[in-house]
Protein backbone atom coordinates (compact mmCIF):
# COMPACT_ATOMS: atom_id res chain seq x y z
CA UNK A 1 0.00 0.00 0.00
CA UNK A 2 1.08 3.57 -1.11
CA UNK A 3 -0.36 6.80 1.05
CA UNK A 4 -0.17 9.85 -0.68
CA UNK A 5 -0.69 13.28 1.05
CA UNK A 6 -1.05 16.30 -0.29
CA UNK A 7 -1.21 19.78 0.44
CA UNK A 8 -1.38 23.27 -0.67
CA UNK A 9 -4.68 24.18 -2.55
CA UNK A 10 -6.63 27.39 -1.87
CA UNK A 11 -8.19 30.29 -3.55
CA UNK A 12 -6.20 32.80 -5.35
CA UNK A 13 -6.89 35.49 -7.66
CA UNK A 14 -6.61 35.18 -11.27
CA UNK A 15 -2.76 35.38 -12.15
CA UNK A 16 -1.71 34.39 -8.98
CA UNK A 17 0.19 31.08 -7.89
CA UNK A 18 0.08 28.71 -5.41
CA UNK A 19 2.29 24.99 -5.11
CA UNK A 20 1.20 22.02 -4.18
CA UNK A 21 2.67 19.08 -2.81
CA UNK A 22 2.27 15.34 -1.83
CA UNK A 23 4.18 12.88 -0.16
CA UNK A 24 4.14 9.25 -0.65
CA UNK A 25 4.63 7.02 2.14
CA UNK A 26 4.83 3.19 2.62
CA UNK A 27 5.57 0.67 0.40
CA UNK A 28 7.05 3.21 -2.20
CA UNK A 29 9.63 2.25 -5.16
CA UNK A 30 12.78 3.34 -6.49
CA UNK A 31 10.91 3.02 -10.14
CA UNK A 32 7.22 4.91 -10.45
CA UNK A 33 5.23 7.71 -12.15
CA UNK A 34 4.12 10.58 -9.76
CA UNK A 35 1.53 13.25 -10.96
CA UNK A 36 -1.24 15.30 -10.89
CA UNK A 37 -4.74 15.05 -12.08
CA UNK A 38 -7.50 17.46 -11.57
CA UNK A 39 -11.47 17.38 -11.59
CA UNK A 40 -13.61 20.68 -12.45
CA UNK A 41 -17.26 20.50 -11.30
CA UNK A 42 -18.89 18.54 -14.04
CA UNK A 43 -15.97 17.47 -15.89
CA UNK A 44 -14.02 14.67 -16.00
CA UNK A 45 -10.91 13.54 -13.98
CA UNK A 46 -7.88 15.02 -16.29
CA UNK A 47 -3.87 14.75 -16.39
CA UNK A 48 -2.44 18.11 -14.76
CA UNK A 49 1.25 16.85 -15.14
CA UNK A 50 3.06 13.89 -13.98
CA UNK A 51 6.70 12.63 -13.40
CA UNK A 52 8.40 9.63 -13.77
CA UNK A 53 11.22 8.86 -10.66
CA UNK A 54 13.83 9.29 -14.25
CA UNK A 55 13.19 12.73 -14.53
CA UNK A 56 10.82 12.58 -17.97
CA UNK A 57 8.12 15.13 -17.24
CA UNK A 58 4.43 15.21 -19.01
CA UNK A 59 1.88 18.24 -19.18
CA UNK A 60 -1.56 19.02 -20.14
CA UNK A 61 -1.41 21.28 -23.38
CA UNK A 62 -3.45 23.82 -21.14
CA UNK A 63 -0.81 24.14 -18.42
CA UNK A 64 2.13 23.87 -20.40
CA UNK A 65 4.45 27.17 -19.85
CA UNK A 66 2.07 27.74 -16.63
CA UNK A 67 2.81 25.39 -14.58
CA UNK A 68 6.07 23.49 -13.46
CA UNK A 69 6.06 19.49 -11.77
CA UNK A 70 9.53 18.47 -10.31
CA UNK A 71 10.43 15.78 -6.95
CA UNK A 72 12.41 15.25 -4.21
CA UNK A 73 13.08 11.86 -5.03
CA UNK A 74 14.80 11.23 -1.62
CA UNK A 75 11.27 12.08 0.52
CA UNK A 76 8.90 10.50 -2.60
CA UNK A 77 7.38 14.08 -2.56
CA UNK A 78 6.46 15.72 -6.01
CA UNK A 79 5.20 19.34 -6.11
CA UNK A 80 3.27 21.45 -8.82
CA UNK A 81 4.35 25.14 -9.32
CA UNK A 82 0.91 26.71 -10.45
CA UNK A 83 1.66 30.23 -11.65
CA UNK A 84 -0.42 32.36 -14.27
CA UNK A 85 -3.64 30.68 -12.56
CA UNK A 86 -6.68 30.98 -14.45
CA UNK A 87 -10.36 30.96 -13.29
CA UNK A 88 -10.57 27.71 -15.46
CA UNK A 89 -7.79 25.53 -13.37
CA UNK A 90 -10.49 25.86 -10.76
CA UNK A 91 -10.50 22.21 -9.96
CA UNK A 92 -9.63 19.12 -6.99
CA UNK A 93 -6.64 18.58 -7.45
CA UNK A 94 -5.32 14.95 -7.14
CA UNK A 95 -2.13 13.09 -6.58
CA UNK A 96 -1.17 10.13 -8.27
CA UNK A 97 0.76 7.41 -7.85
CA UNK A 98 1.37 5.06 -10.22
CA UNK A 99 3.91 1.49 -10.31
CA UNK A 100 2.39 -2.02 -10.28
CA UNK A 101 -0.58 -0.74 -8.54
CA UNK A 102 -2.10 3.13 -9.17
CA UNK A 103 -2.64 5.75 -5.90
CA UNK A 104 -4.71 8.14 -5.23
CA UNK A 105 -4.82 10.93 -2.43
CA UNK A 106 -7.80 12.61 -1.21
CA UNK A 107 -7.53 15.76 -2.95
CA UNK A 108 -7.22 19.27 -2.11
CA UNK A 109 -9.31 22.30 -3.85
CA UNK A 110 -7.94 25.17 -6.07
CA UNK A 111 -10.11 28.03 -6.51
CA UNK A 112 -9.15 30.47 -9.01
CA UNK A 113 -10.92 33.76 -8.37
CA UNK A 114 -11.70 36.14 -11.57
């Protein structure tokens, strides 16, 4: 079993930024994808960004240049640099974990304020 917290969500004001993070505890491996997903009111679960423990990064083509994922591979915690927020990146925001078995934590809310 993997726990992931996470942290860091709150309102901001259109253009702001805020970071998140979320640690992974337990039975954690040295090879594994860590990410973000996020789920607006209505919409579907999407991919935010997500890391694998090489270093290859992945983004959304609507964060991309916005937003920044990177880890501390040495406390399994992976953050998300949110600058340039929009009203539309309003969202739960959820961390993934993902080796033989996918993670999920509990979420935390972004509110983006117009």
């Amino acid at each position: 079993q993997v726990q992931l917290v996470e942290s860091g969500g709150g309102l901001v004001q259109t253009g702001g930024s805020l970071r998140l993070s979320c640690a992974a505890s337990g039975s954690t491996g040295s090879i594994n994808v860590m990410g973000w997903y996020r789920q607006a009111p209505g919409k579907q679960r999407e991919m935010v960004a997500e890391m694998h423990s090489s270093g290859r990064g992945n983004y959304a083509d609507s964060v991309k240049g916005r937003f920044t994922i990177f880890r501390e591979s040495a406390k399994n915690t992976v953050y998300l640099q949110m600058n340039s927020l929009k009203p539309e990146d309003t969202a739960v925001y959820y961390c993934n974990y993902r080796a033989v078995y996918n993670y999920w934590g509990k979420g935390t809310l972004v509110t983006v304020s117009s």
